[in-house]
C-alpha atoms as a PDB file:
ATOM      1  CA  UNK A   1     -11.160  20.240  -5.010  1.00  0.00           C
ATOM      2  CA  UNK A   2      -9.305  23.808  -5.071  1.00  0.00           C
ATOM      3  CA  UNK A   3      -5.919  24.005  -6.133  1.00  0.00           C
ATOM      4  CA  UNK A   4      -4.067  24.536  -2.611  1.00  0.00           C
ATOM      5  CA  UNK A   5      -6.097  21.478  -1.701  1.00  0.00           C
ATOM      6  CA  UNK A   6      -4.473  19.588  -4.212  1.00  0.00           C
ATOM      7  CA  UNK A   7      -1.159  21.384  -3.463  1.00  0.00           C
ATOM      8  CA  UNK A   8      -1.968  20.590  -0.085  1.00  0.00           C
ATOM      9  CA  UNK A   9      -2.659  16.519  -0.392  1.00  0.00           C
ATOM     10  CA  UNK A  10       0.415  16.276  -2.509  1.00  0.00           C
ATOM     11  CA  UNK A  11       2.782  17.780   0.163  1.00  0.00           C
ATOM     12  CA  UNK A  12       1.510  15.493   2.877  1.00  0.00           C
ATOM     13  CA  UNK A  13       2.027  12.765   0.742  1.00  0.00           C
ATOM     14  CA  UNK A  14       5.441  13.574  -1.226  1.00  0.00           C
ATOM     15  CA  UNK A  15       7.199  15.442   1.793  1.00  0.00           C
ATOM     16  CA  UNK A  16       5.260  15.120   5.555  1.00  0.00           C
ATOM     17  CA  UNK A  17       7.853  17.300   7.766  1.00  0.00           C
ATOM     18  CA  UNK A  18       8.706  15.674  10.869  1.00  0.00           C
ATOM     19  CA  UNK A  19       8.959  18.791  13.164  1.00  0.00           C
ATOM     20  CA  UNK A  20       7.532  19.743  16.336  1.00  0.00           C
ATOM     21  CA  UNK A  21       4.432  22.235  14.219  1.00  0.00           C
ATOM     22  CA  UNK A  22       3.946  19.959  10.939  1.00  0.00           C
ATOM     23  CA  UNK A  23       1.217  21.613  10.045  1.00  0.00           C
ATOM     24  CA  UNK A  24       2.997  24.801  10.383  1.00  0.00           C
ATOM     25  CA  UNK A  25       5.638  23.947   8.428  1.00  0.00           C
ATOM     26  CA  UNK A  26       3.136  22.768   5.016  1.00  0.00           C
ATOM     27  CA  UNK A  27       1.188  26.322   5.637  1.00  0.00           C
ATOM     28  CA  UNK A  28       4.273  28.280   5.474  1.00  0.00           C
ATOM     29  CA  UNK A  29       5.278  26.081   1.890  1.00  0.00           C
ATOM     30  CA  UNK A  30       1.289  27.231   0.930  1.00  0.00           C
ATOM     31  CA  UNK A  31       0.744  30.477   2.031  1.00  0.00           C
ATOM     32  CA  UNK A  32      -1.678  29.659   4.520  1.00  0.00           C
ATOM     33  CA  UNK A  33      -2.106  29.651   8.202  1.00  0.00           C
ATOM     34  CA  UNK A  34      -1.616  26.294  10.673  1.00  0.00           C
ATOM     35  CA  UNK A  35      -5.295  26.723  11.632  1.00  0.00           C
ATOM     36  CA  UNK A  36      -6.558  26.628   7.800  1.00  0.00           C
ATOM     37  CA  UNK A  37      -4.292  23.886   6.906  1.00  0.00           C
ATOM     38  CA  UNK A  38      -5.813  21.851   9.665  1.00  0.00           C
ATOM     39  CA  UNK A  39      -8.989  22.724   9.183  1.00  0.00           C
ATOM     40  CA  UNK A  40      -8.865  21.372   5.260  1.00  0.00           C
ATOM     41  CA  UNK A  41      -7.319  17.967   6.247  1.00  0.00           C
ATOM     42  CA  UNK A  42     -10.013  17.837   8.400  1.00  0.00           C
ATOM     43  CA  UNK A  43     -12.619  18.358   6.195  1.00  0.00           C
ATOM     44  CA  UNK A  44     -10.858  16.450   3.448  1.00  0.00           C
ATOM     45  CA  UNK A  45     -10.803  13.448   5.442  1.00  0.00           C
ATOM     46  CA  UNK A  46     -14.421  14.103   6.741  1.00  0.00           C
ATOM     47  CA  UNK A  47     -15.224  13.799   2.718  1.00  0.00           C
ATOM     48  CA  UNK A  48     -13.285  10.442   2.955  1.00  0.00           C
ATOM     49  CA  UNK A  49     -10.362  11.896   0.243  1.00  0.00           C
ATOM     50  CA  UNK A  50      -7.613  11.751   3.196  1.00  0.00           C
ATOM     51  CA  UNK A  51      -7.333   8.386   4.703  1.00  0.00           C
ATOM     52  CA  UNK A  52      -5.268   9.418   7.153  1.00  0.00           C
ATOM     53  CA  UNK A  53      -1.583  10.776   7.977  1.00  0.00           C
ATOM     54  CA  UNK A  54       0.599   8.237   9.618  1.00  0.00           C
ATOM     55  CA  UNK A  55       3.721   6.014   9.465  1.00  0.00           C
ATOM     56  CA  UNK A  56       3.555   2.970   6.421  1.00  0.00           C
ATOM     57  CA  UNK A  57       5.965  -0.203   7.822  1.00  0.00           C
ATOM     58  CA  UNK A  58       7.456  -2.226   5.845  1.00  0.00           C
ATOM     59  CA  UNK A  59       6.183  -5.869   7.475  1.00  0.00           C
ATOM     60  CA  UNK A  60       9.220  -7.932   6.510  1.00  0.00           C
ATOM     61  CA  UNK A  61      11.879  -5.434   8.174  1.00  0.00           C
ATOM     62  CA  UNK A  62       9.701  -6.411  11.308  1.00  0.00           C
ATOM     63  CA  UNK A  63       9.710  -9.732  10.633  1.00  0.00           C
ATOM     64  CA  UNK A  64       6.229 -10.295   9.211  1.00  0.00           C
ATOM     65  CA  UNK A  65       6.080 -12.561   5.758  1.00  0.00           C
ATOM     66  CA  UNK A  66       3.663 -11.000   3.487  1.00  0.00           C
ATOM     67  CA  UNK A  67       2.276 -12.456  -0.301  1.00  0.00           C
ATOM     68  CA  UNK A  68      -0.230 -11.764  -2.653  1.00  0.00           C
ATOM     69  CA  UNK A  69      -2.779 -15.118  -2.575  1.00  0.00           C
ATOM     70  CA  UNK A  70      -5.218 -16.191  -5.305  1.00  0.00           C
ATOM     71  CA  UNK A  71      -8.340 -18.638  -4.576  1.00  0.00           C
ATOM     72  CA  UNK A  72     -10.535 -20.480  -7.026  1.00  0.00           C
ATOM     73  CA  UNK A  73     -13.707 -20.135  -5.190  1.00  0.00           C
ATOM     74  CA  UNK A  74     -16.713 -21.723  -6.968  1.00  0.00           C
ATOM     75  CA  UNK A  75     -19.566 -18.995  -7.456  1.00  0.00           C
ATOM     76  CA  UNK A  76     -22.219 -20.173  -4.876  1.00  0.00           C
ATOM     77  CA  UNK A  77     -19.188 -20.094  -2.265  1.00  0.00           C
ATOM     78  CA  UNK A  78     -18.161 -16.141  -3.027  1.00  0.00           C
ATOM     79  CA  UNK A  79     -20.807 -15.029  -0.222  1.00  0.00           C
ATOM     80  CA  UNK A  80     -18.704 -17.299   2.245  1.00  0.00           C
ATOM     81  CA  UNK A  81     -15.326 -17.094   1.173  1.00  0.00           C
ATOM     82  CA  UNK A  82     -15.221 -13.193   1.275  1.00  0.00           C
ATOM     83  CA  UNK A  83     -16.540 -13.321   5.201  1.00  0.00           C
ATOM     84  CA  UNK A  84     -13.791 -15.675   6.158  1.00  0.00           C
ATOM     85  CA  UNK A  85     -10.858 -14.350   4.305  1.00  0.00           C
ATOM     86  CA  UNK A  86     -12.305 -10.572   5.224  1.00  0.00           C
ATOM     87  CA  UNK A  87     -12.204 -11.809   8.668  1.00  0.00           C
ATOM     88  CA  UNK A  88      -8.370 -12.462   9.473  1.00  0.00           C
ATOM     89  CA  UNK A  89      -6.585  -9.636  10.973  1.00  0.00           C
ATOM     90  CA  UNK A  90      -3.135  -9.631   8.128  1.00  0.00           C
ATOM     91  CA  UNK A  91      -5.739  -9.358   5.203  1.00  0.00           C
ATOM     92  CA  UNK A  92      -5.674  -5.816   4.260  1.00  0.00           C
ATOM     93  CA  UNK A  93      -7.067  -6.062   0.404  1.00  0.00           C
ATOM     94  CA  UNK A  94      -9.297  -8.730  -0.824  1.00  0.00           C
ATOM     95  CA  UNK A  95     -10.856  -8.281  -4.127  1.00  0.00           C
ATOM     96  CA  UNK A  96     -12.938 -10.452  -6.230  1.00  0.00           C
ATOM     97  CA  UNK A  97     -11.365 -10.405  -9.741  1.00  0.00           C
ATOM     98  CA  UNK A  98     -12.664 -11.289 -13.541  1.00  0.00           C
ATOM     99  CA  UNK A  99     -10.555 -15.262 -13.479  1.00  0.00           C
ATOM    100  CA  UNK A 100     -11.423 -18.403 -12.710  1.00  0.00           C
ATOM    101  CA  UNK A 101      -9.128 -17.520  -9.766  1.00  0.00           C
ATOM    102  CA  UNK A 102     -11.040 -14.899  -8.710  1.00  0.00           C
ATOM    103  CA  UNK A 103     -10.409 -13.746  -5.002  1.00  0.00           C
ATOM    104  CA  UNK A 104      -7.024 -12.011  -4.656  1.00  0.00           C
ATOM    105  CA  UNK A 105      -6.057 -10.735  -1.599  1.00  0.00           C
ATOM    106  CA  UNK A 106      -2.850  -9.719   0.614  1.00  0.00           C
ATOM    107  CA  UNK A 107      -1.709 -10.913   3.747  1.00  0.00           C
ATOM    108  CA  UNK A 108       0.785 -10.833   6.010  1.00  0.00           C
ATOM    109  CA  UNK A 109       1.622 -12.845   9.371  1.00  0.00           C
ATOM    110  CA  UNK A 110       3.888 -12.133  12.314  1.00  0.00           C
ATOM    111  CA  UNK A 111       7.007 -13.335  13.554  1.00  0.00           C
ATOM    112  CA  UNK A 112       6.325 -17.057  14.361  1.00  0.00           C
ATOM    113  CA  UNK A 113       3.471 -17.747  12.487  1.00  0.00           C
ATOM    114  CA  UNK A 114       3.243 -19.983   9.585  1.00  0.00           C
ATOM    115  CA  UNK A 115       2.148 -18.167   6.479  1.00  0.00           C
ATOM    116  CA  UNK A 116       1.555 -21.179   4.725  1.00  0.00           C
ATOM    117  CA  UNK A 117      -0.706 -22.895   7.584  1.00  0.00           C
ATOM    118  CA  UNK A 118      -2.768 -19.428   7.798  1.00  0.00           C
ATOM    119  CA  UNK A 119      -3.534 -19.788   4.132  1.00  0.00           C
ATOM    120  CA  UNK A 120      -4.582 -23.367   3.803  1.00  0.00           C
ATOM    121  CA  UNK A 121      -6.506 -22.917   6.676  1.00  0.00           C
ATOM    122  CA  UNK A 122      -8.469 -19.826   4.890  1.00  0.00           C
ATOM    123  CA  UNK A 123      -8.201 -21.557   1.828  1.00  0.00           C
ATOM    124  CA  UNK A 124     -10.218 -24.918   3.489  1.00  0.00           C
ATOM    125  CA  UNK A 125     -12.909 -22.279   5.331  1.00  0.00           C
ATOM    126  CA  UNK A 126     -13.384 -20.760   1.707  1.00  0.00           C
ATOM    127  CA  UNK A 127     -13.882 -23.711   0.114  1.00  0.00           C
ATOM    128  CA  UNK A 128     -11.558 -22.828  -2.612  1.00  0.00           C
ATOM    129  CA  UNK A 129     -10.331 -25.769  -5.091  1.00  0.00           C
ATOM    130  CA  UNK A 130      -7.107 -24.140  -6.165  1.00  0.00           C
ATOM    131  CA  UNK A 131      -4.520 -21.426  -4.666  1.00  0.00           C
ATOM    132  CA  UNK A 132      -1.726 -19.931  -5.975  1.00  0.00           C
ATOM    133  CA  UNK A 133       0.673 -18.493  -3.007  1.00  0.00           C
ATOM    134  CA  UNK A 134       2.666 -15.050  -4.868  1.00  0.00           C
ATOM    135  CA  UNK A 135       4.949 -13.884  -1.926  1.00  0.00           C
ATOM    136  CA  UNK A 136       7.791 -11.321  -3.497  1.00  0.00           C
ATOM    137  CA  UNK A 137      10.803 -11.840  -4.970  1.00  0.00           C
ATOM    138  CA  UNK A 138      11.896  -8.561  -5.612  1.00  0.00           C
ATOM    139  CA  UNK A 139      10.685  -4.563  -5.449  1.00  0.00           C
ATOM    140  CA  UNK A 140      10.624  -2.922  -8.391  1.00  0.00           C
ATOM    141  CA  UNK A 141       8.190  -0.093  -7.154  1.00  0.00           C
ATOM    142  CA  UNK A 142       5.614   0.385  -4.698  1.00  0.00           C
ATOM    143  CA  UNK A 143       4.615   4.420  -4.194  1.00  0.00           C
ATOM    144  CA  UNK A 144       0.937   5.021  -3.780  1.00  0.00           C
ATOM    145  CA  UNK A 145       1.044   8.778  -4.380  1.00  0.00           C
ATOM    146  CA  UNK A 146      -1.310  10.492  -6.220  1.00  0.00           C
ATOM    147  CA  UNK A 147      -0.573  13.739  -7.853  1.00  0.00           C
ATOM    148  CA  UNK A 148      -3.415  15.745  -8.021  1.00  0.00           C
ATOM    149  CA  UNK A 149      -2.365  18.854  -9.384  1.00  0.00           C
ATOM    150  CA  UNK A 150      -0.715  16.660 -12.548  1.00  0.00           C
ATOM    151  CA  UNK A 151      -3.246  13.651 -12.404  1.00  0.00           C
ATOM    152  CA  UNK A 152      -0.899  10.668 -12.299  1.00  0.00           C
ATOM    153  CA  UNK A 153      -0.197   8.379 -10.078  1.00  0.00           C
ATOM    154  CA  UNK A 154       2.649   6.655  -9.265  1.00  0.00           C
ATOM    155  CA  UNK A 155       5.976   9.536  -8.808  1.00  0.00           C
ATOM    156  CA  UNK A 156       7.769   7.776  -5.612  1.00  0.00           C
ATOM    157  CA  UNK A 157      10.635   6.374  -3.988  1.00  0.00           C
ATOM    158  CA  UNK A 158      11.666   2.550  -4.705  1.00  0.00           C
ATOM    159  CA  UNK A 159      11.473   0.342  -1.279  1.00  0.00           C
ATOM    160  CA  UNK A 160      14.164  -1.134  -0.121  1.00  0.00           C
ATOM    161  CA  UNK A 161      14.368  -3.205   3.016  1.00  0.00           C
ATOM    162  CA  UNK A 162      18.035  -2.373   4.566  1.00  0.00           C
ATOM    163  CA  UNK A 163      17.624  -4.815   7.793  1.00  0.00           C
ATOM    164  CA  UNK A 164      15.395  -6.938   9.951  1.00  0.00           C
ATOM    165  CA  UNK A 165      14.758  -5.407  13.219  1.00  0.00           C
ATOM    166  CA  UNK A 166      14.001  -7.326  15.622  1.00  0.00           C
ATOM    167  CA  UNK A 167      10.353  -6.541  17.137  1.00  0.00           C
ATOM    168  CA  UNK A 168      10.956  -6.219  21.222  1.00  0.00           C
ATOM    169  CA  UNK A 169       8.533  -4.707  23.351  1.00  0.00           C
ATOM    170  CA  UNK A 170       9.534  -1.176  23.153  1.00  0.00           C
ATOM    171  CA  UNK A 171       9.509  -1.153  19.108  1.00  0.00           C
ATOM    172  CA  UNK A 172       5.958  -3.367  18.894  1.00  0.00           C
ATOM    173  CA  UNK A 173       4.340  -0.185  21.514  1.00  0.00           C
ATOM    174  CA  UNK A 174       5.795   2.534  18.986  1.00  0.00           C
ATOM    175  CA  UNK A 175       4.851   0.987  15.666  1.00  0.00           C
ATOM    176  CA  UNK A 176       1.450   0.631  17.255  1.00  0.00           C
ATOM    177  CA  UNK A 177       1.112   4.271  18.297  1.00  0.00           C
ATOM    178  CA  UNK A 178       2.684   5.633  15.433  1.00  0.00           C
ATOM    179  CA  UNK A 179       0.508   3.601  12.254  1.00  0.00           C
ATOM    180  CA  UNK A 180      -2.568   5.630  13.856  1.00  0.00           C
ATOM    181  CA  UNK A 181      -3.730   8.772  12.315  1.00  0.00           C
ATOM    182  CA  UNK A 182      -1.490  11.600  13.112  1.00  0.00           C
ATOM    183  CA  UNK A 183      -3.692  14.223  15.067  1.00  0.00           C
ATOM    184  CA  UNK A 184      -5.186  17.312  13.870  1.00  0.00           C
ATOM    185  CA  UNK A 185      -3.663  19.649  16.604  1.00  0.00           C
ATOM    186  CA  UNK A 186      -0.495  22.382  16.337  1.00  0.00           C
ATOM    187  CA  UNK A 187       1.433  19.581  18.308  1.00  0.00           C
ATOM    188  CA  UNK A 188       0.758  16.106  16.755  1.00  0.00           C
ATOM    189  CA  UNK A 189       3.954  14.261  17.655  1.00  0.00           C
ATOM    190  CA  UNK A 190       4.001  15.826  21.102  1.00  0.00           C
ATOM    191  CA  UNK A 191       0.339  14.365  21.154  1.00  0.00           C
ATOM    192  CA  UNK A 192       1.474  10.637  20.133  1.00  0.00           C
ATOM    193  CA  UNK A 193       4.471  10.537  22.358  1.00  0.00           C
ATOM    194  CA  UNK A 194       3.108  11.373  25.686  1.00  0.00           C
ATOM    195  CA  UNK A 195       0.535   8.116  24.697  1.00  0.00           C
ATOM    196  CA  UNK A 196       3.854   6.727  24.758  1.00  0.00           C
ATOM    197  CA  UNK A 197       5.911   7.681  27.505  1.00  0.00           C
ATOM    198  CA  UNK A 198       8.517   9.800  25.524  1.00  0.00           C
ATOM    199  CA  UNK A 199       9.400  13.126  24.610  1.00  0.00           C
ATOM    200  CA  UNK A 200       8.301  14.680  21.538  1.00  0.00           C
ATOM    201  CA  UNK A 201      11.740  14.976  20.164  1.00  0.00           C
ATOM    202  CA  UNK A 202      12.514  11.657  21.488  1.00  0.00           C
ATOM    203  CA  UNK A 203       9.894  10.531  19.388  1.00  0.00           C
ATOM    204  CA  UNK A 204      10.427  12.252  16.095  1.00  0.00           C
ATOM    205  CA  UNK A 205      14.332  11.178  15.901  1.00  0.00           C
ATOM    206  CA  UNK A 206      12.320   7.217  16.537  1.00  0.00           C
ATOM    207  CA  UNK A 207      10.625   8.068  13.252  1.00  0.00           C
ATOM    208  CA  UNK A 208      13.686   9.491  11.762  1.00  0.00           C
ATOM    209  CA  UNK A 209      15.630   6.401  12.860  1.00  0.00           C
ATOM    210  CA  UNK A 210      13.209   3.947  10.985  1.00  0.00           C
ATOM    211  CA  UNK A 211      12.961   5.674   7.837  1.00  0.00           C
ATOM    212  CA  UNK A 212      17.056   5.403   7.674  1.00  0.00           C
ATOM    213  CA  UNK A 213      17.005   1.747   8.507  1.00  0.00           C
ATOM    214  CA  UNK A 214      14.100   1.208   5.882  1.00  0.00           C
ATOM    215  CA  UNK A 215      11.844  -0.318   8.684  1.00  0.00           C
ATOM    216  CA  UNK A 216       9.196   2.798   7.851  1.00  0.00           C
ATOM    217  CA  UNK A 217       8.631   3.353   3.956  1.00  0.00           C
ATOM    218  CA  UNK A 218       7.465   6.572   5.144  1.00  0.00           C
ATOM    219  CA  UNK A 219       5.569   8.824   7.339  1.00  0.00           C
ATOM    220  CA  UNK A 220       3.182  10.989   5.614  1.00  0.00           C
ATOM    221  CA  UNK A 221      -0.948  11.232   4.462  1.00  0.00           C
ATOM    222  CA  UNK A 222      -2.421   8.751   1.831  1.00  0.00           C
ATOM    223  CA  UNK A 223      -5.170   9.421  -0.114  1.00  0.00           C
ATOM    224  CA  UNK A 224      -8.137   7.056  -1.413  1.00  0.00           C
ATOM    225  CA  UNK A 225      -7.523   6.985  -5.041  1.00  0.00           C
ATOM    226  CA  UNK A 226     -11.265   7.034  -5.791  1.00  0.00           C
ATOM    227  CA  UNK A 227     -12.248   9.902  -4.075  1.00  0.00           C
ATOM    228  CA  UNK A 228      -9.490  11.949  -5.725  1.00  0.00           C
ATOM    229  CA  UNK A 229     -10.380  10.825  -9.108  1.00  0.00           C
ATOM    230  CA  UNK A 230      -8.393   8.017 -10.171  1.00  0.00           C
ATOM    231  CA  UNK A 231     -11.313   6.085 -10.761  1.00  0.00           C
ATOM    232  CA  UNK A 232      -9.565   3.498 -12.979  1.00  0.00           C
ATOM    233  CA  UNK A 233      -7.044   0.835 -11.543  1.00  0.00           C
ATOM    234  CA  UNK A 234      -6.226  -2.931 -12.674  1.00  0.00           C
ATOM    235  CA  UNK A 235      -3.427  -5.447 -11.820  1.00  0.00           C
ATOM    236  CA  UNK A 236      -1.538  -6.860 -14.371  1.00  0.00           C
ATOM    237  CA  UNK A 237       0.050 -10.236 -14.285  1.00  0.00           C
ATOM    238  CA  UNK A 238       3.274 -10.216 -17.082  1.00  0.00           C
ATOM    239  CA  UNK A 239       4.638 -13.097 -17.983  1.00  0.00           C
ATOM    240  CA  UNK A 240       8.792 -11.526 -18.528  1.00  0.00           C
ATOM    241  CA  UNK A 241      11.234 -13.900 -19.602  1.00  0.00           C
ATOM    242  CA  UNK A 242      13.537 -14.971 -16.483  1.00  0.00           C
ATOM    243  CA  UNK A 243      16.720 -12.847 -18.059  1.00  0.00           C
ATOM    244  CA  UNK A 244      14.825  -9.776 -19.096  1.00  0.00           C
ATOM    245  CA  UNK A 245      12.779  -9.479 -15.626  1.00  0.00           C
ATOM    246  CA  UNK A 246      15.281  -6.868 -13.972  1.00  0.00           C
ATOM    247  CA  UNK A 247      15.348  -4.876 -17.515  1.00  0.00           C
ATOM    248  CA  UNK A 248      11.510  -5.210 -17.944  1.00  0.00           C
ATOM    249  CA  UNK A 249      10.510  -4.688 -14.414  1.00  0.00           C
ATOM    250  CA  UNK A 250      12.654  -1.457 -14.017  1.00  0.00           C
ATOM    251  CA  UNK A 251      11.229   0.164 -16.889  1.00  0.00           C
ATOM    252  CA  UNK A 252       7.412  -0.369 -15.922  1.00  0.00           C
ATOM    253  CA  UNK A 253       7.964   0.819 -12.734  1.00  0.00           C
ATOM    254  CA  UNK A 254       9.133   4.149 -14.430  1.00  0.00           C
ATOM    255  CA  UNK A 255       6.241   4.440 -16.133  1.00  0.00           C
ATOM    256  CA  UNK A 256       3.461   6.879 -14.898  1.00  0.00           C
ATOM    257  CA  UNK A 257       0.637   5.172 -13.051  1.00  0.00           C
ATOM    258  CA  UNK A 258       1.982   1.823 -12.016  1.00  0.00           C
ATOM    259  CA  UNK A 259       2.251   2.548  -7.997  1.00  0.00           C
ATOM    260  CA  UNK A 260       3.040  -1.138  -7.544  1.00  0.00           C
ATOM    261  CA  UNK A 261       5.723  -3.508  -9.490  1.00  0.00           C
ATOM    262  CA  UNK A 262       7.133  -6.705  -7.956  1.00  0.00           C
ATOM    263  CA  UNK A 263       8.185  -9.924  -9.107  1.00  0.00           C
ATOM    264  CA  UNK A 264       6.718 -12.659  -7.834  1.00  0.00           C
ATOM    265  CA  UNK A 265       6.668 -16.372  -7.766  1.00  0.00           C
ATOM    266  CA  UNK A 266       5.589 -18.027 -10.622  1.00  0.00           C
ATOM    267  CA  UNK A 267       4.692 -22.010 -11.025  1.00  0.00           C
ATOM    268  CA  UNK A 268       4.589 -24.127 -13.946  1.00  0.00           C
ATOM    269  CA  UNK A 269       1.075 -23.999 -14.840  1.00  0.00           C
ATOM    270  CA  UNK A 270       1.100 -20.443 -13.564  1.00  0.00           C
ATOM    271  CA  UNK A 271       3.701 -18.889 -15.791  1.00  0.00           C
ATOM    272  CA  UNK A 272       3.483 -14.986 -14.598  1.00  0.00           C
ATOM    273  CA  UNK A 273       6.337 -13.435 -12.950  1.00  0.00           C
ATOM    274  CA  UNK A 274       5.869  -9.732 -12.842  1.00  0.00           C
ATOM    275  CA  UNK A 275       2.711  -8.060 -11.598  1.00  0.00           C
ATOM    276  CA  UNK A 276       1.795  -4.300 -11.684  1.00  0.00           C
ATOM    277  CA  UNK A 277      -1.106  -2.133 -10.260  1.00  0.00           C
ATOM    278  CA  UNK A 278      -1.905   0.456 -12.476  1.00  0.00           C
ATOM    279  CA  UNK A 279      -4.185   3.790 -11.722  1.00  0.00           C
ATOM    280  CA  UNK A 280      -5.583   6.182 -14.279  1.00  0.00           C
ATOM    281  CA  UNK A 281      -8.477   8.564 -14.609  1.00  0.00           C
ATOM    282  CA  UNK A 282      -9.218   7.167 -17.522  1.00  0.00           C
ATOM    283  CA  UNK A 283      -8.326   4.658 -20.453  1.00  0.00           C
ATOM    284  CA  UNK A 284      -6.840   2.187 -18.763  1.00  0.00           C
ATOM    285  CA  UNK A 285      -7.322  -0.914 -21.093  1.00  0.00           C
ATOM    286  CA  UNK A 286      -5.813   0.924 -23.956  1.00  0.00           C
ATOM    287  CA  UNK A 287      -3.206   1.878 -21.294  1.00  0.00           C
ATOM    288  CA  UNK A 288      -1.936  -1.816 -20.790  1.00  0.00           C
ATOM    289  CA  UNK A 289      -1.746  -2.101 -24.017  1.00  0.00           C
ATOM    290  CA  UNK A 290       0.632   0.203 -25.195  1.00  0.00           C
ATOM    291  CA  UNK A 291       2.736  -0.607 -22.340  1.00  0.00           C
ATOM    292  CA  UNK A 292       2.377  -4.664 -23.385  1.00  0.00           C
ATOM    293  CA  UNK A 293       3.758  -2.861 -26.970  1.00  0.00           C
ATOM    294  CA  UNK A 294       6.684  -0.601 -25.727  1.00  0.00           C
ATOM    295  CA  UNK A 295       8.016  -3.096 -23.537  1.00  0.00           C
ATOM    296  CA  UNK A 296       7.250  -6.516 -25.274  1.00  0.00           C
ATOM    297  CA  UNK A 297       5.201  -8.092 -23.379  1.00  0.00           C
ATOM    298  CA  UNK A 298       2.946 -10.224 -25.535  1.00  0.00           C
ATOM    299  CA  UNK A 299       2.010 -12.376 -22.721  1.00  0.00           C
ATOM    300  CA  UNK A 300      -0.297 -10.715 -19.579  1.00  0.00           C
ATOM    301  CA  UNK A 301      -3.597 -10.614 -17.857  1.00  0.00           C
ATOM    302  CA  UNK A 302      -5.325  -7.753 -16.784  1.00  0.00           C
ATOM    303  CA  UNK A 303      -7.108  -8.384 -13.971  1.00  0.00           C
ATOM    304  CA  UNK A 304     -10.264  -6.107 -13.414  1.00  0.00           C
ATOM    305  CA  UNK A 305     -12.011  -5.713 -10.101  1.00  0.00           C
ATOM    306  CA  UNK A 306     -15.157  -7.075 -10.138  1.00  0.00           C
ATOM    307  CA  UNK A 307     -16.149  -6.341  -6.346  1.00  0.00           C
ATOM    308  CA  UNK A 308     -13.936  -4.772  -3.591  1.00  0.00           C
ATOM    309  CA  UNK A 309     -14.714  -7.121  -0.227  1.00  0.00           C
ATOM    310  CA  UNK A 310     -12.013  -4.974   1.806  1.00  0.00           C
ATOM    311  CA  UNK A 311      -9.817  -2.359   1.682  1.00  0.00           C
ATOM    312  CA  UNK A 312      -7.774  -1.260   5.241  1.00  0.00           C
ATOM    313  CA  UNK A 313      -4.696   0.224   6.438  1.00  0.00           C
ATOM    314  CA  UNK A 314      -2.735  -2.910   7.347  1.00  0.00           C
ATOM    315  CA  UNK A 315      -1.800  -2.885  10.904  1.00  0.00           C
ATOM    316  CA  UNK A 316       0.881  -4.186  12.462  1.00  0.00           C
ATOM    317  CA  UNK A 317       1.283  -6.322  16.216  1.00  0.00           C
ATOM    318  CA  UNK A 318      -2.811  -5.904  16.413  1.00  0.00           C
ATOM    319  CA  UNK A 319      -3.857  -8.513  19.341  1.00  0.00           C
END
C-alpha cells in the first residue's frame, strides 16, 4: 500500500466530510484529483482492505439491546452450533475462542424483542451446556480505526449515547439507506437521498443531526484490520476490582491498540468485569502483559481466536 493510500484510508476513517463532493473534498486534503481518489477506494475495496464507507449506529439509541454472549458448546456440536448462531440476523461476530466457553459472539435485538428469549433459544439449538449473557455496563472506548501511516490501532472518539430515539417509520427507511456503502460517484449523498425521497442537503443535515444526538457513532470508511496488516488481535477479560473499574478502565482505553473497552456484567463464578479487544501487528501476548503490569491487573484471560465463523457489518431494522 502507497503512502497517499494510507493517507487516504485514514482520512475516510478519522474525518469523512459530509458535503455535497466528499470525495472532492479528501483529494483536495491529498493533492489528488476526485476521479483518482475514487478510483483507489475502488480498487482498495476490490482488494477487500475497504469494507465500505457508511454510517455506524449506535443500536441502543434506537432502541435495540445488544451483549456480548458466551456458549459452552461440547466439541462434536461446534459444526452445529456455529450454523445456528451464524444464522440469526443481530449476530454480527461469532468466534470460536481457546475456553471451555468457547463460542463468543455479539448480538443485538430490536425494539420489542426479548434478548434473553433469543439467546436461550440459540443457546437450546446449539446445544450449549452453559452461557454467560455480558450486555454493557459502561463505554470506556470503542474506535475501530486503524492508522496506517503510524501502525496502531485504536486513536478515536469515546461513545456516548445522549438519547433514545424513538425508531418511527421515517427514521427506520433512513438508517436503512444510509448503513449501505456510500457510492463511488462525485455525488454520493445526492445518490442515497433520491433512494429516499429527499434532497441531498436534506439528507446530509439527517446525518449531521444523528451524529449530535449520538444516535450515529459516525459516518465514515472502515477498514478490515487483516488486510491492512494488523494481523494480531485478542480479547481480554480483566477481572478490576469494583472501586478501581472507572480508574482502570479509563486508562486501558488510552492505551494504543485497544479499539474496544467496556465493562460488563460479571457473575459469581464468572468474576470478569472489564473486557478489551486489542490489535497489533505484532507481539501481542507480550503486549497484554505489560499492560496486566502497568495497570495491575494480575487477574485476566486472553482469549485467542481459534476460528472466525462470521464477521458482518451489523445492520439495523433488516426484515
Amino acid at each position: 500500500m502507497d503512502e497517499r493510500n494510507r493517507k487516504l484510508l485514514n482520512i475516510i476513517q478519522r474525518d469523512f466530510p459530509l458535503v455535497s463532493r466528499p470525495y472532492a473534498e479528501v483529494g483536495r486534503r491529498l493533492g489528488l484529483p476526485e476521479e483518482e481518489v475514487i478510483e483507489r477506494l475502488g480498487r482498495l475495496s476490490r482488494e477487500g482492505i475497504l469494507r465500505q464507507i457508511g454510517g455506524i449506529f449506535n443500536p441502543p439509541a434506537l432502541g435495540y439491546r445488544t451483549s456480548l454472549v458466551a456458549f459452552e458448546v461440547p466439541e462434536d456440536l461446534c459444526a452445529r452450533a456455529a450454523g445456528i448462531i451464524n444464522a440469526h440476523p443481530g449476530v454480527s461476530h461469532n468466534y470460536l475462542r481457546d475456553h471451555r466457553f468457547n463460542f463468543w459472539f455479539t448480538i443485538a435485538v430490536p425494539p420489542g424483542t426479548s434478548l434473553e428469549d433469543e439467546v436461550q433459544g440459540l443457546a437450546r439449538g446449539a446445544g450449549a451446556v452453559r452461557l454467560l449473557l455480558l450486555p454493557i455496563k459502561r463505554v470506556f472506548r470503542i474506535a475501530v480505526i486503524f492508522d496506517l501511516e503510524e501502525g496502531t490501532a485504536g486513536n478515536g472518539s469515546f461513545e456516548t449515547v445522549r438519547e433514545i430515539l424513538p425508531p418511527d417509520a421515517e427514521t427506520v427507511r433512513l438508517v436503512r439507506a444510509v448503513q449501505e456503502p456510500l457510492p463511488l460517484v462525485p455525488r454520493p449523498f445526492r445518490e442515497v437521498a433520491e433512494r429516499v425521497g429527499l434532497s441531498e442537503e436534506e439528507l446530509l443535515s439527517w446525518i449531521r443531526e444523528m451524529l449530535a444526538r449520538g444516535v450515529m457513532r459516525r459516518f465514515a470508511g472502515l477498514v478490515r484490520h487483516r488486510r491492512a496488516g494488523f494481523r494480531e488481535n485478542v480479547m481480554v477479560a480483566w477481572r478490576v476490582p469494583e472501586e478501581k473499574i472507572v480508574k482502570v478502565g479509563e486508562a486501558l482505553a488510552r492505551e494504543p491498540g485497544v479499539t474496544h473497552c467496556y465493562e460488563r456484567v460479571s457473575y459469581p463464578d464468572w468474576p470478569y468485569n472489564l473486557y478489551t479487544m486489542i490489535h497489533a501487528r505484532q507481539g501481542l501476548k507480550d503486549r497484554v502483559r505489560r499492560l496486566a503490569e502497568t495497570h495491575g491487573i494480575p487477574e485476566y484471560l486472553a482469549l485467542r481466536t481459534l476460528k472466525e465463523y462470521k464477521k458482518v457489518r451489523l445492520k439495523l431494522f433488516v426484515s
